[in-house]
Every structure is written in structure tokens, then in C-alpha cells.
C-alpha atoms as a PDB file:
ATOM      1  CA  UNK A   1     114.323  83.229 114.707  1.00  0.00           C
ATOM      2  CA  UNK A   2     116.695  84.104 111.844  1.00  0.00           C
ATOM      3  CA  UNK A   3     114.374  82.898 109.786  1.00  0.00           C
ATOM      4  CA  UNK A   4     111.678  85.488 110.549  1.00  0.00           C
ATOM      5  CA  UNK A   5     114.413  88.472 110.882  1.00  0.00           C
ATOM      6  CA  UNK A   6     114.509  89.084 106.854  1.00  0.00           C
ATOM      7  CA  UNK A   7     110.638  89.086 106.846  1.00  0.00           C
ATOM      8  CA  UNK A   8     110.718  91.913 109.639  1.00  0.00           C
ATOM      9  CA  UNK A   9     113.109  94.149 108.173  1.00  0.00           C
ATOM     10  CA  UNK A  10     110.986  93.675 104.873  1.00  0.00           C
ATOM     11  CA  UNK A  11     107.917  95.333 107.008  1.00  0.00           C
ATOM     12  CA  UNK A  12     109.750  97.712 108.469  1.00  0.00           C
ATOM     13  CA  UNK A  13     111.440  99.409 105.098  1.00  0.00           C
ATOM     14  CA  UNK A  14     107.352  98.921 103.754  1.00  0.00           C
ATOM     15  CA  UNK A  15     105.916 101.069 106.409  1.00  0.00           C
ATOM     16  CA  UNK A  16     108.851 103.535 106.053  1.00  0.00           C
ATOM     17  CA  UNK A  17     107.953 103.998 102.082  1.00  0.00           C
ATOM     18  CA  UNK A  18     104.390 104.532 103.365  1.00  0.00           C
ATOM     19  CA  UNK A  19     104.960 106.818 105.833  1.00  0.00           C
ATOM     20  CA  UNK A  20     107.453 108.544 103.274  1.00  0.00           C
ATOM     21  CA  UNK A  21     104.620 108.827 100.355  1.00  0.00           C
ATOM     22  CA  UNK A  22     101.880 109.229 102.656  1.00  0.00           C
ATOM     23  CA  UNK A  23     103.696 112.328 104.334  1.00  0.00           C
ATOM     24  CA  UNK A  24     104.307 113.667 100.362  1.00  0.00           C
ATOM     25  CA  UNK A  25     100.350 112.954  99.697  1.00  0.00           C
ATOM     26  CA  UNK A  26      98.710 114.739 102.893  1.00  0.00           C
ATOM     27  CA  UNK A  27     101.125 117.678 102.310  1.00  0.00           C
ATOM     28  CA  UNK A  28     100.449 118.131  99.185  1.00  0.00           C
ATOM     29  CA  UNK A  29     103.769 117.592  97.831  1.00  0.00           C
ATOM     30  CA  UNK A  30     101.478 115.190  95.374  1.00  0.00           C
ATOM     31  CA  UNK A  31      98.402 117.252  94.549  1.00  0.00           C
ATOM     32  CA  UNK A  32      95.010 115.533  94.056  1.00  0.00           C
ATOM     33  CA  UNK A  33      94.783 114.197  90.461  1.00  0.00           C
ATOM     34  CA  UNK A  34      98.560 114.121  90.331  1.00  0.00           C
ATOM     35  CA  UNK A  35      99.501 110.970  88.916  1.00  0.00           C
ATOM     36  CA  UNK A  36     102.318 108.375  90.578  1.00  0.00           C
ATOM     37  CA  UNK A  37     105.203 107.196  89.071  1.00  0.00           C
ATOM     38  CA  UNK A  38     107.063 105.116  90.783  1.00  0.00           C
ATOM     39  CA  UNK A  39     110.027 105.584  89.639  1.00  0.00           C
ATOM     40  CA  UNK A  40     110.091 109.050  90.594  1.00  0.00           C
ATOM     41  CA  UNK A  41     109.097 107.216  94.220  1.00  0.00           C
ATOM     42  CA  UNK A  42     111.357 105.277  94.445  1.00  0.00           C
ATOM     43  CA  UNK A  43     114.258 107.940  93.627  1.00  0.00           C
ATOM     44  CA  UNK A  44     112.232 110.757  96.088  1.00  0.00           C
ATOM     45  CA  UNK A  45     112.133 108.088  98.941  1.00  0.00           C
ATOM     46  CA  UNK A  46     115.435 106.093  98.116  1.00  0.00           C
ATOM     47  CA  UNK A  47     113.536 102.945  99.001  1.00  0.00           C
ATOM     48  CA  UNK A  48     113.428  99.941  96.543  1.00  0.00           C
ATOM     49  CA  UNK A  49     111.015  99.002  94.441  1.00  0.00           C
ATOM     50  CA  UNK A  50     109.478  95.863  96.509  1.00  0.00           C
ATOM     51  CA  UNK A  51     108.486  98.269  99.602  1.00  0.00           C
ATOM     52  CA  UNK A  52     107.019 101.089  97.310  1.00  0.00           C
ATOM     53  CA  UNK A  53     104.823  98.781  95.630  1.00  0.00           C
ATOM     54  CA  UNK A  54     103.269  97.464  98.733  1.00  0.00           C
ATOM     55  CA  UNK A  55     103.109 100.875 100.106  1.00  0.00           C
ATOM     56  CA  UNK A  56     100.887 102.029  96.955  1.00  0.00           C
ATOM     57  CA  UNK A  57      98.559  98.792  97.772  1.00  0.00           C
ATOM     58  CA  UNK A  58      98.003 100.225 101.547  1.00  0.00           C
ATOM     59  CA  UNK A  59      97.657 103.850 100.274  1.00  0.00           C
ATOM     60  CA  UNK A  60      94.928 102.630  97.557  1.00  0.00           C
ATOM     61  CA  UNK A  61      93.043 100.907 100.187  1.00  0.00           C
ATOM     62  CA  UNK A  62      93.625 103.778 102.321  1.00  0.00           C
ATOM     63  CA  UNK A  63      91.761 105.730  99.502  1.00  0.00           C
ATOM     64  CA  UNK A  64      94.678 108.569  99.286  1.00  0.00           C
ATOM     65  CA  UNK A  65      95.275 106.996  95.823  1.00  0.00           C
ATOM     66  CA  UNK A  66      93.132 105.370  93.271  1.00  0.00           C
ATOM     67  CA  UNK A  67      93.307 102.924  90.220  1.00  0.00           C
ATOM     68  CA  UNK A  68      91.507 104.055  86.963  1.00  0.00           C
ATOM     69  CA  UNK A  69      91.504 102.197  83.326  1.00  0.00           C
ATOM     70  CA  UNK A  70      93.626 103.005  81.167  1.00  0.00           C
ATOM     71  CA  UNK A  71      94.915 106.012  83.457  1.00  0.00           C
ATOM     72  CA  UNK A  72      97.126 103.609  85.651  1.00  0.00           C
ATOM     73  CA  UNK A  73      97.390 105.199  89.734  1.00  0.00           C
ATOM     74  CA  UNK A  74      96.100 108.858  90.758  1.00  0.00           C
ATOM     75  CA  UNK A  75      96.261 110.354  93.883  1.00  0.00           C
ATOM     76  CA  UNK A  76      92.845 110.707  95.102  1.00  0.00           C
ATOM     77  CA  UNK A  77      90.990 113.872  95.232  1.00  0.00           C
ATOM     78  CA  UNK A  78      89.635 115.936  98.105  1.00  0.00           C
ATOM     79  CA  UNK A  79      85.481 115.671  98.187  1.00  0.00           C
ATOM     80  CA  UNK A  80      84.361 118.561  99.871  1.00  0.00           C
ATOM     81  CA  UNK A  81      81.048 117.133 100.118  1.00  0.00           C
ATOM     82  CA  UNK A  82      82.335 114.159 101.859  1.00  0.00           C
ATOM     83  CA  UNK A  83      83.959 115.173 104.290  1.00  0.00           C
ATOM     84  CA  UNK A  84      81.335 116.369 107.093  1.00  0.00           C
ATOM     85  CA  UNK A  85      80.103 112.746 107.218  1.00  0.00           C
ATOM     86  CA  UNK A  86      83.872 111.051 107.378  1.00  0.00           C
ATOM     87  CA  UNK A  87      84.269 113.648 110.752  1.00  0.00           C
ATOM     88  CA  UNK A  88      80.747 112.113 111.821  1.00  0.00           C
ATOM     89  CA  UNK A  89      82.037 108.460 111.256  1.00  0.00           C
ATOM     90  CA  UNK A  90      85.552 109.669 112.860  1.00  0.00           C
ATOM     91  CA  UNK A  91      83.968 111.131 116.166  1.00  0.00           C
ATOM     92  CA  UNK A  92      82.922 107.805 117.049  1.00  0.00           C
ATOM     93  CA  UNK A  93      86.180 105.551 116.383  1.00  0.00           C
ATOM     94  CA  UNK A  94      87.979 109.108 118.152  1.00  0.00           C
ATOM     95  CA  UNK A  95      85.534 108.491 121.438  1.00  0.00           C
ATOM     96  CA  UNK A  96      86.048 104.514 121.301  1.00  0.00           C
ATOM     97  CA  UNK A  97      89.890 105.333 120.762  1.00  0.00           C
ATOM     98  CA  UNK A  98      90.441 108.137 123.583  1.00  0.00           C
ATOM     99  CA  UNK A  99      88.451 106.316 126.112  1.00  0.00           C
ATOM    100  CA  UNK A 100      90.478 103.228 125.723  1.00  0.00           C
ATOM    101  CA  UNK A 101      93.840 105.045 125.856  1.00  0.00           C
ATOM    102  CA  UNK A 102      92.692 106.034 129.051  1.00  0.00           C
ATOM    103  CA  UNK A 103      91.846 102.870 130.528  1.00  0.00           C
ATOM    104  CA  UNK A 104      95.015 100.791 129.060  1.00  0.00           C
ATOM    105  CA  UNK A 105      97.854 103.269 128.650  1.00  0.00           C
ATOM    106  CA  UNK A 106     100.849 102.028 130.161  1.00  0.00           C
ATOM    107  CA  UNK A 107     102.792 105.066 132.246  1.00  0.00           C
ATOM    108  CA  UNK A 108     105.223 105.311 129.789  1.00  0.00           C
ATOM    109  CA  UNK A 109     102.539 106.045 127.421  1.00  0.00           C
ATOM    110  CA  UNK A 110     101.008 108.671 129.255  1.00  0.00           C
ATOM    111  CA  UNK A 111     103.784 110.503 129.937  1.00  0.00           C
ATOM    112  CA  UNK A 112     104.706 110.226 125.933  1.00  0.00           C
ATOM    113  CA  UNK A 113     101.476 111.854 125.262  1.00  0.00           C
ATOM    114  CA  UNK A 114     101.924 114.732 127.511  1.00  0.00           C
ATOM    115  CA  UNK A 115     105.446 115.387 125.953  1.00  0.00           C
ATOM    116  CA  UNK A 116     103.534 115.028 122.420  1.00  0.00           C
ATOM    117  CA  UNK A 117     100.954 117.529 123.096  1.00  0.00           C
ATOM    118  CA  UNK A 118     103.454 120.154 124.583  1.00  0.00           C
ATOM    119  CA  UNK A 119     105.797 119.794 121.677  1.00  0.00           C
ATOM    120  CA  UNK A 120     102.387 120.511 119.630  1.00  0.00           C
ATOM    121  CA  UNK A 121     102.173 123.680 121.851  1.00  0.00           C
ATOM    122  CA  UNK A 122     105.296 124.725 121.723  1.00  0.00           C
ATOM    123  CA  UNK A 123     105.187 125.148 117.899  1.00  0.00           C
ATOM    124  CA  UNK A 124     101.999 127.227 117.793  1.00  0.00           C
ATOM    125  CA  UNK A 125     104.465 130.487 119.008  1.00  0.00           C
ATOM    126  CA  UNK A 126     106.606 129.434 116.179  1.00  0.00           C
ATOM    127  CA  UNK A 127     103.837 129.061 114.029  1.00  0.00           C
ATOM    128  CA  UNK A 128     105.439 126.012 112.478  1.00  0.00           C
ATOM    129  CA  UNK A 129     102.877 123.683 110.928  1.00  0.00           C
ATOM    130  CA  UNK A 130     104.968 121.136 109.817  1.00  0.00           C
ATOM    131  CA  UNK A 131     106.612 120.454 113.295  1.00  0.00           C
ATOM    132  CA  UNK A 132     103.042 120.885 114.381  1.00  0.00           C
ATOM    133  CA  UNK A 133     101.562 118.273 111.959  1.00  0.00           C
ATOM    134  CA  UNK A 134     104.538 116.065 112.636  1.00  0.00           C
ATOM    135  CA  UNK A 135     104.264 116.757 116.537  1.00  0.00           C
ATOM    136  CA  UNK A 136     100.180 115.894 115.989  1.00  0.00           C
ATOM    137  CA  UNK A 137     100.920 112.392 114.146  1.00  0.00           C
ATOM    138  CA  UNK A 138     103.492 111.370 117.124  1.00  0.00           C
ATOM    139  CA  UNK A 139     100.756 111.547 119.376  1.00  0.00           C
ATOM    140  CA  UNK A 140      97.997 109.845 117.203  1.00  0.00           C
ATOM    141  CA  UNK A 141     100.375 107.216 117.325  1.00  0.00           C
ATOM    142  CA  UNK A 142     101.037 107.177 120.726  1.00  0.00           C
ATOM    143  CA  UNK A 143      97.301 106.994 121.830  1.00  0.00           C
ATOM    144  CA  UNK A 144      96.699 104.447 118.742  1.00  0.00           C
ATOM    145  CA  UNK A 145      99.070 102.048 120.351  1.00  0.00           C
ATOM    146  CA  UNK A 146      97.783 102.696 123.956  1.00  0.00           C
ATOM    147  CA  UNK A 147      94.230 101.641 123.129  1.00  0.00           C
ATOM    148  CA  UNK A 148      94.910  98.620 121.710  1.00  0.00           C
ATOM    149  CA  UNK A 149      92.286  98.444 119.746  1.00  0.00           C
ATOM    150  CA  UNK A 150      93.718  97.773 116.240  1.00  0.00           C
ATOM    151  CA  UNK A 151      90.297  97.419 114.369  1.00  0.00           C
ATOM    152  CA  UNK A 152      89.089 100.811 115.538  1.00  0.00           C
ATOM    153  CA  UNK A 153      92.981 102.230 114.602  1.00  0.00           C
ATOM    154  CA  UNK A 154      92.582 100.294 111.101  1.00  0.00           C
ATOM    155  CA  UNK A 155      89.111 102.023 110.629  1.00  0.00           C
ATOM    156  CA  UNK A 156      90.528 105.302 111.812  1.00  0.00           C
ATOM    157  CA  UNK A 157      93.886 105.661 110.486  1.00  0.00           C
ATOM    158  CA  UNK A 158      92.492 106.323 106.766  1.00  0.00           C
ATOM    159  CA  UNK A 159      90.434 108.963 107.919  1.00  0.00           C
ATOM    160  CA  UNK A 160      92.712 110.740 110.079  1.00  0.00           C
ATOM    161  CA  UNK A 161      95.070 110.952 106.969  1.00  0.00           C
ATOM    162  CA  UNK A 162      92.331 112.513 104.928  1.00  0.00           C
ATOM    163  CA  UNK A 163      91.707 115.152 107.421  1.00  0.00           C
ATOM    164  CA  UNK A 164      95.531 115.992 107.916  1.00  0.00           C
ATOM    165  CA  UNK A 165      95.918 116.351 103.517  1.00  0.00           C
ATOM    166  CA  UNK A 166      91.894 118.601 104.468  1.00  0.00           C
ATOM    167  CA  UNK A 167      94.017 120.673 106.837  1.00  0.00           C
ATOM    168  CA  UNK A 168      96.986 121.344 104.601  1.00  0.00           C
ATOM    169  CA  UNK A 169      94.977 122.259 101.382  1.00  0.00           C
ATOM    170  CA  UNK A 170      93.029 124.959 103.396  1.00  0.00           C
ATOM    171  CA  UNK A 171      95.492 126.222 105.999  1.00  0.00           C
ATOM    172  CA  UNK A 172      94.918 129.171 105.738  1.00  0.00           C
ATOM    173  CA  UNK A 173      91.436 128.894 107.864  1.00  0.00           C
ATOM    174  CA  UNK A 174      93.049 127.235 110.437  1.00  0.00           C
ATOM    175  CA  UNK A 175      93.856 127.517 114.122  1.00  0.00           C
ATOM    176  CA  UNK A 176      96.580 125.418 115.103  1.00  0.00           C
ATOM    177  CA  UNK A 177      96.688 127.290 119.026  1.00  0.00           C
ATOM    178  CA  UNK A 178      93.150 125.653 118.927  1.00  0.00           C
ATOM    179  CA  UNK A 179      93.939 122.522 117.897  1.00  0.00           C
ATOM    180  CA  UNK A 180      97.128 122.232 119.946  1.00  0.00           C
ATOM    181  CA  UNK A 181      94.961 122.961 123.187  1.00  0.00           C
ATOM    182  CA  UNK A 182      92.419 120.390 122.103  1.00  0.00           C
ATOM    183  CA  UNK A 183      94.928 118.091 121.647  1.00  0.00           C
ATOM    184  CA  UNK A 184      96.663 119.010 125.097  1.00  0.00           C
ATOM    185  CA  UNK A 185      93.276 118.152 126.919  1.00  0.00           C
ATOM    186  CA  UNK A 186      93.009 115.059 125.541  1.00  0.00           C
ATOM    187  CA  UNK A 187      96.579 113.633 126.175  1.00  0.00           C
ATOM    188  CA  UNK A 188      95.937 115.326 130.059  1.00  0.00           C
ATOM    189  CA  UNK A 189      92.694 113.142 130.382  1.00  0.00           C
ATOM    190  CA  UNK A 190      94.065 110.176 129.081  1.00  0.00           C
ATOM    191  CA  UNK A 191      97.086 110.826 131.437  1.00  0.00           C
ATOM    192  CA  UNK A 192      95.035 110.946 134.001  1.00  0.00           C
ATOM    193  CA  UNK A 193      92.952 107.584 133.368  1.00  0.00           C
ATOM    194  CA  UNK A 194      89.593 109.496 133.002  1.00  0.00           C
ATOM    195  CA  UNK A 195      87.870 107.496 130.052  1.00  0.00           C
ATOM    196  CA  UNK A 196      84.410 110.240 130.267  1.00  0.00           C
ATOM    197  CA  UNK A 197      86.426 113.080 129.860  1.00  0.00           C
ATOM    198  CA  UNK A 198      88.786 111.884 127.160  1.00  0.00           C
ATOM    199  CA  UNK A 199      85.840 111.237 125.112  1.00  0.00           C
ATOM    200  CA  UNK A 200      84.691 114.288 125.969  1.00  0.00           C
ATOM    201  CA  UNK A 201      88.173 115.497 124.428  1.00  0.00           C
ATOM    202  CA  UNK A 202      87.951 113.790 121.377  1.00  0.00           C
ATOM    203  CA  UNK A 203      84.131 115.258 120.714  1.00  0.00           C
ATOM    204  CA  UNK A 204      85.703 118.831 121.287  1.00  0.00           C
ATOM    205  CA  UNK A 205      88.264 118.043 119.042  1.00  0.00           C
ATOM    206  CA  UNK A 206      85.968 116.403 116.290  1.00  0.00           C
ATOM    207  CA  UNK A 207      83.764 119.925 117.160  1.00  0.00           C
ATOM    208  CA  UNK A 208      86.907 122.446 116.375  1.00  0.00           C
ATOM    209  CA  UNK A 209      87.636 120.068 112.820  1.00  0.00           C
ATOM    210  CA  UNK A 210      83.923 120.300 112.117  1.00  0.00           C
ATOM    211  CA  UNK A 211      84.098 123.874 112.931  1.00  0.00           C
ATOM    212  CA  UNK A 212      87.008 124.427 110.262  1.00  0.00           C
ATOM    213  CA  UNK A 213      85.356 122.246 107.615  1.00  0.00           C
ATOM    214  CA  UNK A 214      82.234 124.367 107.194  1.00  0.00           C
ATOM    215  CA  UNK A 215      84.539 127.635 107.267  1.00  0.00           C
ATOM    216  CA  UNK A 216      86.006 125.931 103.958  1.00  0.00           C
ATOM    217  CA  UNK A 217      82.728 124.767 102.601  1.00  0.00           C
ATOM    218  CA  UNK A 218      80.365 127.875 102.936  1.00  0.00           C
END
């Protein structure tokens, strides 16, 4: 058992350095093209070097950053083009996801959804989008778990990252009192154990990011 607790803390300070770069990345705080240093990482996330490394790996395979001769690592950039078909591919992984989540969700779980999505309401009248960005990852998380499904969350997670850095770049066409009630129907019909209808949620969700996507494009 001791033997294994040195391997687990290893993980755990790993997915803190991703969480920590990825956060940087899909708020722009590293701009597409920008290119990573890891140094600078490593001082900006006070992490060592061992855990930033392997974070890089994930976020390469994640597609937020990319490896190019001669040019070394550059964060990836945003493909306007691409991005109505990765909402297509993520409305069905969303439906698999939601309709799980209701079926397994533990109480607990349910009730830490419905606290998720009214902590993503309560920040529309403060018009805070980084406590609602934050508040919207807690319950991804939450309803990730719940399914347990982790090949559909695997598929999905680097997708849902690319639409969150999507969202940040083009604010400004945004409704987050939209979103937030999307999200609030979903965590209610997962709450409730109705797998139909929170499918249902995620398509209306997928419909509102779709929505906002061809705002930015045309």
C-alpha cells in the first residue's frame, strides 16, 4: 500500500499541472500560436518539471497544443471551419453521456449537479464568466463521473475543452443566461433519473453552442 502511495500523489500533482495549463490555454491566457516554454510553466504553475511534462503529453493528444519541426510545442489554433462538425461529433458523446448520468448517478451526485447548475445561475446576474466557466466545468465533471462511461468522457473531454477556449475567444456573442438555463435543465433531468429528457437536454444545449458558432462564423 505504501508502495503505491508515491505513484498516486505523482498523478495527482500531473492532473493539477493539466488542469493549471489547460485553464491558461482555454482562457486564452496562452493565445493560439503562442509558443510553450516550460520553464515559464513551471514558474506560472509552481509545479515541477516531471508533472508539467506529462501534462504537455495529455494536452498534445488533447490537440490544445501541437509539435512542429524545428518549431518545438505551439498551442494549437482555433479552426473556425472545424468546429460545426466537432459540435456534431460532441452531440452524440453529450446524449450517450447525459442519458447515462441519469440512469447511474448516485444521490449524492444528483444533488451536486443541481448545486452546480445554480451556482452557474447565480453568476449570470453578476455577469461573471469566469465563476461561470469554472461553475460550468464543476458540473461537466460531476455528470462525467456519474455516467461512468470513461471511453465516451475520454472522447469527449478534448472537445469540450475546445469549445470552452471557442467560447472565450468570441465572448462577446455569447449568452451565458442561456447557457446557464440549458445547463440547469439538464442537471434537473438527470436529477430526476429521466434518461429521454436529459438527452433531450444535451441536444438543446449542443443547439444553443451551434447557435453561437454560426453567429461567429457568418
Amino acid at each position: 500500500m505504501t508502495a503505491d502511495a508515491p505513484e498516486a500523489d505523482k498523478r495527482r500533482v500531473a492532473d493539477q499541472a493539466y488542469d493549471a495549463i489547460e485553464a491558461m490555454i482555454a482562457t486564452l491566457a496562452l493565445r493560439p500560436g503562442a509558443p510553450i516554454v516550460e520553464a515559464e510553466l513551471i514558474e506560472r504553475t509552481g509545479l515541477g518539471r516531471t508533472p508539467t511534462r506529462e501534462a504537455l503529453m495529455r494536452l498534445v493528444a488533447n490537440g490544445l497544443i501541437v509539435q512542429l519541426p524545428r518549431r518545438g510545442l505551439l498551442v494549437s489554433d482555433i479552426l473556425l471551419a472545424e468546429h460545426l462538425d466537432l459540435l456534431e461529433a460532441r452531440r452524440v458523446l453529450e446524449r450517450l453521456i447525459a442519458a447515462t448520468s441519469a440512469r447511474r448517478a448516485t444521490p449524492p451526485q444528483r444533488q451536486a449537479l443541481l448545486e452546480a447548475a445554480d451556482a452557474m445561475m447565480a453568476t449570470v446576474a453578476a455577469n461573471d464568466l469566469a465563476a461561470y466557466m469554472q461553475a460550468d466545468q464543476g458540473l461537466d465533471r460531476i455528470n462525467h463521473s456519474a455516467c461512468r462511461n470513461p471511453f465516451a468522457v475520454a472522447a469527449v473531454v478534448p472537445m469540450v475543452i475546445q469549445c470552452r477556449r471557442f467560447w472565450y475567444a468570441y465572448q462577446h456573442q455569447g449568452d451565458i443566461g442561456e447557457g446557464a438555463r440549458g445547463h440547469l435543465a439538464l442537471a434537473q433531468a438527470i436529477a430526476a433519473g429521466q434518461p429521454e429528457a436529459a438527452a433531450q437536454a444535451a441536444d438543446a444545449l449542443i443547439d444553443y453552442l451551434r447557435r453561437f458558432a454560426q453567429q461567429v462564423i457568418e
